[in-house]
C-alpha atoms as a PDB file:
ATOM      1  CA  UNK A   1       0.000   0.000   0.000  1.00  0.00           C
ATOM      2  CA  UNK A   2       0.848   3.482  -0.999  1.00  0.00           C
ATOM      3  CA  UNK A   3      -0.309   6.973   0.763  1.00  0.00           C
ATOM      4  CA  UNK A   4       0.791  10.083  -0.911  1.00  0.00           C
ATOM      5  CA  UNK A   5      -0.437  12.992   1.474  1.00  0.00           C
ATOM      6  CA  UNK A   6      -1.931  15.644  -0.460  1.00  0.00           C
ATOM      7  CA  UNK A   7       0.714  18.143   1.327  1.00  0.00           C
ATOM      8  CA  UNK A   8       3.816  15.829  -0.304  1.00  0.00           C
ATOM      9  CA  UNK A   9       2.065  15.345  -3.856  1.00  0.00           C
ATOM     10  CA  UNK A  10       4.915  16.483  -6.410  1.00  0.00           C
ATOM     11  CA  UNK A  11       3.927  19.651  -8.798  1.00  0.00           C
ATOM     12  CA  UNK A  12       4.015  18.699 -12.179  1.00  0.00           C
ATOM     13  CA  UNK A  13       3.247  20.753 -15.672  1.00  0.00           C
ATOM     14  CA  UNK A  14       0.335  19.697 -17.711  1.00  0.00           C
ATOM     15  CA  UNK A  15       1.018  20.309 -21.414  1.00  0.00           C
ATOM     16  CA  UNK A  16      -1.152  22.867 -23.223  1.00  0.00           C
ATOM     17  CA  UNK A  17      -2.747  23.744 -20.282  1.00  0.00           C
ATOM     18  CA  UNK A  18      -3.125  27.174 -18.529  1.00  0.00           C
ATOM     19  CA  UNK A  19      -4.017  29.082 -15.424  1.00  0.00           C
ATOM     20  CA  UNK A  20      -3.669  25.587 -14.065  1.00  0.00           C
ATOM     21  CA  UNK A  21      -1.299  24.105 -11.036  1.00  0.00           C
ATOM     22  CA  UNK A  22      -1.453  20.336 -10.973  1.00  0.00           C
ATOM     23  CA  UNK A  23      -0.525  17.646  -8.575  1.00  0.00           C
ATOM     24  CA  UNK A  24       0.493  13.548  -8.966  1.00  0.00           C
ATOM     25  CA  UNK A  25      -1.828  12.139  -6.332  1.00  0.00           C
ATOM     26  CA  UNK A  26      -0.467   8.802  -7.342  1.00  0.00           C
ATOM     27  CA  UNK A  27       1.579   7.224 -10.108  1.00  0.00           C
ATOM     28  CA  UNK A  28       5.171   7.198 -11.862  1.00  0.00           C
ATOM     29  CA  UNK A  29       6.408   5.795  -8.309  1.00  0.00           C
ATOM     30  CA  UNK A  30       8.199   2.358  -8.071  1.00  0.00           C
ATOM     31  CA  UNK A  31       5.337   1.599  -5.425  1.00  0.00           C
ATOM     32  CA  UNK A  32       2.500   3.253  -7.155  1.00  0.00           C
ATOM     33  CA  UNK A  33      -0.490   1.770  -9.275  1.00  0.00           C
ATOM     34  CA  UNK A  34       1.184   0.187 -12.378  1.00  0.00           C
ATOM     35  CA  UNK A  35      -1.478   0.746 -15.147  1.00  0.00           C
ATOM     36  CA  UNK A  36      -2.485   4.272 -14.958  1.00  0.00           C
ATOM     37  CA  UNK A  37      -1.807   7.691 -12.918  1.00  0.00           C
ATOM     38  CA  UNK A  38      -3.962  10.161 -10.970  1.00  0.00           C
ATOM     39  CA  UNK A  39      -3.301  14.072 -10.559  1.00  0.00           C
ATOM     40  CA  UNK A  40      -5.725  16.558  -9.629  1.00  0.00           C
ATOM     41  CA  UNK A  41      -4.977  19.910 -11.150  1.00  0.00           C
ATOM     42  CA  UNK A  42      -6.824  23.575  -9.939  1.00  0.00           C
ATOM     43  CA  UNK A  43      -7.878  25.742 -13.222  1.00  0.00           C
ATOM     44  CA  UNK A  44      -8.392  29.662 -11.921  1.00  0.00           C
ATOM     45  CA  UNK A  45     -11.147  31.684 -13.401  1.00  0.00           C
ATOM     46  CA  UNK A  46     -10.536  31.632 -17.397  1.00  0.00           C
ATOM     47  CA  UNK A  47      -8.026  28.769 -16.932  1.00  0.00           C
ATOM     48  CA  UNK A  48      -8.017  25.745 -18.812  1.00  0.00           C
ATOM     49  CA  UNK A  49      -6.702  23.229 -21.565  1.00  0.00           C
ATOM     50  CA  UNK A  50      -6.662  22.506 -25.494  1.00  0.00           C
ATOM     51  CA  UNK A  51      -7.453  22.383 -28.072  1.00  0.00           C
ATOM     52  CA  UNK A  52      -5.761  19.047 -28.304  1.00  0.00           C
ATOM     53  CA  UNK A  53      -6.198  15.426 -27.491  1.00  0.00           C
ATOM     54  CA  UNK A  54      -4.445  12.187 -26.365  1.00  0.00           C
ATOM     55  CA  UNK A  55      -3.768   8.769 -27.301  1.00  0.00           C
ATOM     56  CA  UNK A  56      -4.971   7.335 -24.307  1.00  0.00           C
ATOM     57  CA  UNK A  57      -8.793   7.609 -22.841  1.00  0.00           C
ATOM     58  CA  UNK A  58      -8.950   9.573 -19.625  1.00  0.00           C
ATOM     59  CA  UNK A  59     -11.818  10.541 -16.596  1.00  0.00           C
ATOM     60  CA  UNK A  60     -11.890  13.482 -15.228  1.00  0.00           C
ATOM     61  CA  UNK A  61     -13.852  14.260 -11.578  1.00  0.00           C
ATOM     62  CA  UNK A  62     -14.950  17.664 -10.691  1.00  0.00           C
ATOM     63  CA  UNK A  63     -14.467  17.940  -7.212  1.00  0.00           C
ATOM     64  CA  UNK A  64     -15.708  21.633  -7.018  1.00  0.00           C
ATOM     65  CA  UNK A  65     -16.672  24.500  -9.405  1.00  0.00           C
ATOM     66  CA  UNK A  66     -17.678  24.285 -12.647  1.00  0.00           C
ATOM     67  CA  UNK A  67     -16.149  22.916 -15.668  1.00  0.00           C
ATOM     68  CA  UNK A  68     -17.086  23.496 -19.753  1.00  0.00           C
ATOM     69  CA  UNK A  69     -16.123  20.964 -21.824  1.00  0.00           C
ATOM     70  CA  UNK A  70     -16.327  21.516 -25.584  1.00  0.00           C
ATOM     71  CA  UNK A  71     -16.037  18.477 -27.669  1.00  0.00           C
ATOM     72  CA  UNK A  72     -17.036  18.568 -31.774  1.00  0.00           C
ATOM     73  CA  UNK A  73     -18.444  22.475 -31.718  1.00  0.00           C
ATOM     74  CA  UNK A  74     -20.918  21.032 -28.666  1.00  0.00           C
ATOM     75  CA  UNK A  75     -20.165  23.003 -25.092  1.00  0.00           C
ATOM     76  CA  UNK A  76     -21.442  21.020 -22.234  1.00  0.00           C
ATOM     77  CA  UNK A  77     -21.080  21.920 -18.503  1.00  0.00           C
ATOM     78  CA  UNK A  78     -19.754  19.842 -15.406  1.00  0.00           C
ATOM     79  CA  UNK A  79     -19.971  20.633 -11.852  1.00  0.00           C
ATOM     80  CA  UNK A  80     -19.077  18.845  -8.152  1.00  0.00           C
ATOM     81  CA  UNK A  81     -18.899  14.785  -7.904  1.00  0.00           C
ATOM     82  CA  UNK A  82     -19.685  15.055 -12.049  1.00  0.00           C
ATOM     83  CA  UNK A  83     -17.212  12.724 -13.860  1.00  0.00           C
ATOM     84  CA  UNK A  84     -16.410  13.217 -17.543  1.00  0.00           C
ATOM     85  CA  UNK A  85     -14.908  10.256 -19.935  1.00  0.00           C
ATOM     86  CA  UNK A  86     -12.740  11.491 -22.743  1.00  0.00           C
ATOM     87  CA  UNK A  87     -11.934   9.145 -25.406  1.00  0.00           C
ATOM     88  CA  UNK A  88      -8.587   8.477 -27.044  1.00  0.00           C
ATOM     89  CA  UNK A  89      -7.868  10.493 -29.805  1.00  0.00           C
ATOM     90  CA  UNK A  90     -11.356  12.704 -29.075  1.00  0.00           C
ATOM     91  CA  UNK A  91      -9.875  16.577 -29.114  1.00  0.00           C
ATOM     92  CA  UNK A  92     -11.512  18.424 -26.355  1.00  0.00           C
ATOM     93  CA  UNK A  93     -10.829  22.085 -24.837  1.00  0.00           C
ATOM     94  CA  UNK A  94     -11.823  22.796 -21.177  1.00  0.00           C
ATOM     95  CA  UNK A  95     -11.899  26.177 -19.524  1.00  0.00           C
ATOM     96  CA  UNK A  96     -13.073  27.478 -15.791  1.00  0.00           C
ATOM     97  CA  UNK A  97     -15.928  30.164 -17.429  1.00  0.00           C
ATOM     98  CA  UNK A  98     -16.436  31.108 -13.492  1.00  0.00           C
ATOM     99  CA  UNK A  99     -15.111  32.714 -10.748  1.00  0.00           C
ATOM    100  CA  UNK A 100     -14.738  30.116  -8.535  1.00  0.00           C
ATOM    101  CA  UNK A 101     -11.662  27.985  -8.928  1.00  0.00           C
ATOM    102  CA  UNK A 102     -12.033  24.481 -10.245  1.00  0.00           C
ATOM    103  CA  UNK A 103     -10.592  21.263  -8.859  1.00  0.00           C
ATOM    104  CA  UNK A 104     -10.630  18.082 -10.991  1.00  0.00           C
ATOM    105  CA  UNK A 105      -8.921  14.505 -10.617  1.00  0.00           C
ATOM    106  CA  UNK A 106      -7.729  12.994 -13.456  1.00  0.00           C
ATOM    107  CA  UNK A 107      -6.592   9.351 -14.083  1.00  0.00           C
ATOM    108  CA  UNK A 108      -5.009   7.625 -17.068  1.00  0.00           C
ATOM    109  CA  UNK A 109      -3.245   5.377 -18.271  1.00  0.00           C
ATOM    110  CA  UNK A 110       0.552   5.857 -18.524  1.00  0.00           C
ATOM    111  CA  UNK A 111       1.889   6.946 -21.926  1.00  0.00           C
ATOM    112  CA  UNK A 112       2.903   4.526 -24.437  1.00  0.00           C
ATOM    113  CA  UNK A 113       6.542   3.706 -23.930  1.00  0.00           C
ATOM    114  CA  UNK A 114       8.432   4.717 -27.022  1.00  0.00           C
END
């Protein structure tokens, strides 16, 4: 078993991404899950991510705040305990349209190895 304490989760940057500070809750440790990773990043009013996509599938949870999600010209809206699937290869742009500041987890699966 593995506890990472929110207070010792390491910073890391999240590509394309802005207005954002993110955190590895667990993952990319010797002792951590071995199939996928978990961060949970804050996105400040008019923060956010994209255009772009990945080659892996990933979930995001909205733990507070409220997130838009636009996906294919279509805007759709996620708030607290909401999760959100995005597909591999599906190209997505997020952005915190409020005030309030919005915390997600994510979790995914490690990159490919090249």
């Amino acid at each position: 078993m593995q506890i990472t304490r929110f207070a010792d989760a390491p910073a890391y940057e999240a590509p394309n991404h802005f207005d954002c500070k993110s955190m590895r809750l667990a993952g990319f440790t010797d002792d951590g899950p071995k199939e996928f990773w978990v961060g949970c990043s804050h996105f400040l009013p008019g923060g956010g991510a994209g255009p772009d996509s990945s080659p892996m599938e990933k979930v995001y949870v909205i733990l507070a705040g409220e997130l838009t999600i636009n996906v294919d010209g279509k805007t759709h809206k996620a708030g607290p305990m909401d999760s959100v699937t995005i597909p591999a290869g599906e190209v997505r742009t997020i952005v915190n349209e409020g005030n309030d500041i919005v915390t997600m987890v994510v979790a995914m699966p490690y990159p490919p190895k090249s």
